[in-house]
C-alpha atoms as a PDB file:
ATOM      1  CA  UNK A   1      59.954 -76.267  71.197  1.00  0.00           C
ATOM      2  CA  UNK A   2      60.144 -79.696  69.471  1.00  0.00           C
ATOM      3  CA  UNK A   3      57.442 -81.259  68.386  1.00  0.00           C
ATOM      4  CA  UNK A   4      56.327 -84.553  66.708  1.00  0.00           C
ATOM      5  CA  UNK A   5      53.012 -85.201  66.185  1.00  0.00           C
ATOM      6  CA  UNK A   6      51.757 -88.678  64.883  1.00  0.00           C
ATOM      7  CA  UNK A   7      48.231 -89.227  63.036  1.00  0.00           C
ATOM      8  CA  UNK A   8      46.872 -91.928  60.827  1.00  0.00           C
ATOM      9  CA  UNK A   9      45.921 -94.429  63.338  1.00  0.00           C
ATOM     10  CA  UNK A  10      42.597 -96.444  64.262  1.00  0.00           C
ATOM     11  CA  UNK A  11      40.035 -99.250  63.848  1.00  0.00           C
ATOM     12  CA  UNK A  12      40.937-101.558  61.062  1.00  0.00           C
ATOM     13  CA  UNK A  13      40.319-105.049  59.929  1.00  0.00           C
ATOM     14  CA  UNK A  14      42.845-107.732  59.865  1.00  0.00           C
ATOM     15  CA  UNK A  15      44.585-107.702  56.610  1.00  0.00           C
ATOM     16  CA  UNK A  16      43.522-104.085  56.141  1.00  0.00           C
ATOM     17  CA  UNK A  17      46.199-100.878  56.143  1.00  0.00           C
ATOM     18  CA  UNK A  18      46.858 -97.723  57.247  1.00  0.00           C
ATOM     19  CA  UNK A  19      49.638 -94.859  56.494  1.00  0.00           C
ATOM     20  CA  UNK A  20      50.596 -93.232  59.763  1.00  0.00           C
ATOM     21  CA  UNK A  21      52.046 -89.857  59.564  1.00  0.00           C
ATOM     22  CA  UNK A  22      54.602 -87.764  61.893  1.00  0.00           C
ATOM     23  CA  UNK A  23      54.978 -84.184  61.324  1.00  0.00           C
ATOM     24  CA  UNK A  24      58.031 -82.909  63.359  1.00  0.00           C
ATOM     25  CA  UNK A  25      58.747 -78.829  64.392  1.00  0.00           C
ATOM     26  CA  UNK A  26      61.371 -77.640  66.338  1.00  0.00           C
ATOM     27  CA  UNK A  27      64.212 -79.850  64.773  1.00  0.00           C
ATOM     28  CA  UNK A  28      66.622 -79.830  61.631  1.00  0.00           C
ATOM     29  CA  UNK A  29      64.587 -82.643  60.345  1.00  0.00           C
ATOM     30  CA  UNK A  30      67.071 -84.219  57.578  1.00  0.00           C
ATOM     31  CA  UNK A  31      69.771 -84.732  60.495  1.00  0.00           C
ATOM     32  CA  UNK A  32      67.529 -86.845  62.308  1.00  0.00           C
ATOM     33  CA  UNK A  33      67.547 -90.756  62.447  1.00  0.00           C
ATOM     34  CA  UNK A  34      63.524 -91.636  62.035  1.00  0.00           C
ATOM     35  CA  UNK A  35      61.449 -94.341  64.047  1.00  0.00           C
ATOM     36  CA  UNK A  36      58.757 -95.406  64.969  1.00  0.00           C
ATOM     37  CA  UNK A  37      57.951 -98.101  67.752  1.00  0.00           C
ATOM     38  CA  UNK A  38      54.709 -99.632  69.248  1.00  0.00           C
ATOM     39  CA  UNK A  39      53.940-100.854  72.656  1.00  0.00           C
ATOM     40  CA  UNK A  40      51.349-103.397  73.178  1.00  0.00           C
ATOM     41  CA  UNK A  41      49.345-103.629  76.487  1.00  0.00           C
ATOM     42  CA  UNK A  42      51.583-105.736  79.404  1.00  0.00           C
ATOM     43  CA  UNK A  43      54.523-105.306  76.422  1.00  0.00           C
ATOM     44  CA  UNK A  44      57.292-103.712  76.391  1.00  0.00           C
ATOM     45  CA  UNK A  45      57.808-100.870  73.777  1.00  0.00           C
ATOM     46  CA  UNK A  46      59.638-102.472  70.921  1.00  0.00           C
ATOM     47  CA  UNK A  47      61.196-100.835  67.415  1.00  0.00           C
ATOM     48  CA  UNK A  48      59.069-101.318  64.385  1.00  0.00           C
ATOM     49  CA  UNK A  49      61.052 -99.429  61.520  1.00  0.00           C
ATOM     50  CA  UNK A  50      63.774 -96.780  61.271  1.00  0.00           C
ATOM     51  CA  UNK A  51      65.089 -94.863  58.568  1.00  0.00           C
ATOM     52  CA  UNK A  52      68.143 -92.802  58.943  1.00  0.00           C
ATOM     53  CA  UNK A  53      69.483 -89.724  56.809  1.00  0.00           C
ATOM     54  CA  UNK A  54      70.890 -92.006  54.061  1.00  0.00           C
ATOM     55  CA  UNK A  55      67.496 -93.060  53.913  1.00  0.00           C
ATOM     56  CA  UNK A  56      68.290 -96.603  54.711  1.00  0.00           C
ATOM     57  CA  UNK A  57      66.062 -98.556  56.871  1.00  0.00           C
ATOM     58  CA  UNK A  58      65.491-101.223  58.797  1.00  0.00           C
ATOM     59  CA  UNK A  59      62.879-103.249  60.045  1.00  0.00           C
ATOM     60  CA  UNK A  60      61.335-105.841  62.929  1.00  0.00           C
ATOM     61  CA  UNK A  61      61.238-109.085  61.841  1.00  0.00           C
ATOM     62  CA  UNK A  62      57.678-109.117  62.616  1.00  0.00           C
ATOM     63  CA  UNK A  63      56.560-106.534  59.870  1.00  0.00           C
ATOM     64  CA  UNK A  64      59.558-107.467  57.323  1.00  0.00           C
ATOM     65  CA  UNK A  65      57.286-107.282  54.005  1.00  0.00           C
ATOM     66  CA  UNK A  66      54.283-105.734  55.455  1.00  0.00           C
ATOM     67  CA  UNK A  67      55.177-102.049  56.762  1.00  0.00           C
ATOM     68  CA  UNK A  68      57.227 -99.689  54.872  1.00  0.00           C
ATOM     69  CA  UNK A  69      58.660 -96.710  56.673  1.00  0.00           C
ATOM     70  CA  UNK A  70      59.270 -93.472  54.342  1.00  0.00           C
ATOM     71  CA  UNK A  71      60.509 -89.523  54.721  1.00  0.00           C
ATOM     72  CA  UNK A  72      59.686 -86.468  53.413  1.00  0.00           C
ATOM     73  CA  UNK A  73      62.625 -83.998  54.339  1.00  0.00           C
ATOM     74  CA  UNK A  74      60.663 -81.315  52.633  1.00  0.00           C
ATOM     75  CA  UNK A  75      57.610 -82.022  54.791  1.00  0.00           C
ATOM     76  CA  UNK A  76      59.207 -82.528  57.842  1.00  0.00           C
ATOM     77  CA  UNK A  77      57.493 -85.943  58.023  1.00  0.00           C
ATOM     78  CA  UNK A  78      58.002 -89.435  58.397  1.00  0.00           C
ATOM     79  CA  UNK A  79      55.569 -92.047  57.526  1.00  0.00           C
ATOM     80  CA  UNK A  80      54.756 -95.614  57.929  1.00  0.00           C
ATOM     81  CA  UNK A  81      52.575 -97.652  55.706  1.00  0.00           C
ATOM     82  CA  UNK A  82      50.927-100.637  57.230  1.00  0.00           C
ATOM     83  CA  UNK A  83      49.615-103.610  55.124  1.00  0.00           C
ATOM     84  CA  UNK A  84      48.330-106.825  55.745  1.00  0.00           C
ATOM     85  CA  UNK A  85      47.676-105.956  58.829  1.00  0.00           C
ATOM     86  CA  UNK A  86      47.434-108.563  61.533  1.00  0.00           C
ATOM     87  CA  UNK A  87      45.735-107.931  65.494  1.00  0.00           C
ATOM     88  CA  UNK A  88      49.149-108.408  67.008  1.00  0.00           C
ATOM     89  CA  UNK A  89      49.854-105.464  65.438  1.00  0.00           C
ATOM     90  CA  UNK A  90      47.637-103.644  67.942  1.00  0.00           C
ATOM     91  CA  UNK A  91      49.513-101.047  69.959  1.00  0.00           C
ATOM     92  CA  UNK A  92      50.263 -97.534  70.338  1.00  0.00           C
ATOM     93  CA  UNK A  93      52.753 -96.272  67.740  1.00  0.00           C
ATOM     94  CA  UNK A  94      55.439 -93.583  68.573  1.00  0.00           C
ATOM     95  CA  UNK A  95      57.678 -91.516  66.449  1.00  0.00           C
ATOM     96  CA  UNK A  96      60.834 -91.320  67.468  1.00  0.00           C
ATOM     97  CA  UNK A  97      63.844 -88.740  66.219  1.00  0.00           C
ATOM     98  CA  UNK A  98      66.773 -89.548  67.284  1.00  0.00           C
ATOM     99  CA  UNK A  99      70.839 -88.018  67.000  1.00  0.00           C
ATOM    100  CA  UNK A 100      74.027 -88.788  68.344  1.00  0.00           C
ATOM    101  CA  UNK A 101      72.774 -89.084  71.752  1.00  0.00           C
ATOM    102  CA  UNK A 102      69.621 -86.489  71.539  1.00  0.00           C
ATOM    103  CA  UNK A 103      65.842 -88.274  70.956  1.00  0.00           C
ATOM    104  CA  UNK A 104      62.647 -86.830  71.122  1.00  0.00           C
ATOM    105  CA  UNK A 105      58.999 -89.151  71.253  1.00  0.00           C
ATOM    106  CA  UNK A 106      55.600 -88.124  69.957  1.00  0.00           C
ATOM    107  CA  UNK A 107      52.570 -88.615  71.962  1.00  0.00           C
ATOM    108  CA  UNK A 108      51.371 -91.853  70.303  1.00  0.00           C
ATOM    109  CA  UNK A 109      48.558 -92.934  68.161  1.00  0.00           C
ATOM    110  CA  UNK A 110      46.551 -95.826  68.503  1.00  0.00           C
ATOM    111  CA  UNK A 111      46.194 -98.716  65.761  1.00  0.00           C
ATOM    112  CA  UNK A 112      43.910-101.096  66.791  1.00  0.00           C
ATOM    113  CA  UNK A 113      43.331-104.429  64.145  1.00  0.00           C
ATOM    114  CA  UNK A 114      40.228-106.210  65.073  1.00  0.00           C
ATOM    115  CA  UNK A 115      37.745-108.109  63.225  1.00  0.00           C
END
């Protein structure tokens, strides 16, 4: 049975951080293309930062700079760090892991930045 569970998020204050976490099971982990997206109420879900098995990554224009998406093939565990946070980037985050034409979603966490 796969598995990826996301923790890390919450509350926070604009220009605050936060490291989300996403500890997968069930997969081959290091063969795995890494995301993780957010949705925003009314929004559609959009991709925030990927990192694939070269560890290369990539990253929305919108967090360029601020968020910095990292893997632990040891842990199983991808992880995104969040700084300078800003209230538009309130939204549920999901992990995503993703090969060839296979993909598999966590259940979401919630980062909410609000003053």
């Amino acid at each position: 049975q796969v598995q990826l569970v996301e923790s890390g998020g919450g509350l926070v204050q604009p220009g605050g951080s936060l490291r989300l976490s996403c500890a997968a099971s069930g997969i081959v982990f290091n063969i795995y293309t890494m995301g993780w997206y957010r949705q925003a109420p009314g929004k559609q879900r959009e991709l925030v930062a990927g990192i694939n098995t070269y560890r290369a990554t990539n990253y929305a224009d919108s967090v360029q700079g601020r968020f910095t998406i990292s893997r632990d093939n040891a842990k199983n565990t991808v992880y995104l760090q969040m700084n300078s946070l800003k209230p538009e980037d309130t939204a549920v985050y999901y992990c995503n892991a993703r090969v060839m034409v296979t993909e598999y979603w966590g259940q979401g966490t919630q980062v909410t930045v609000s003053s």
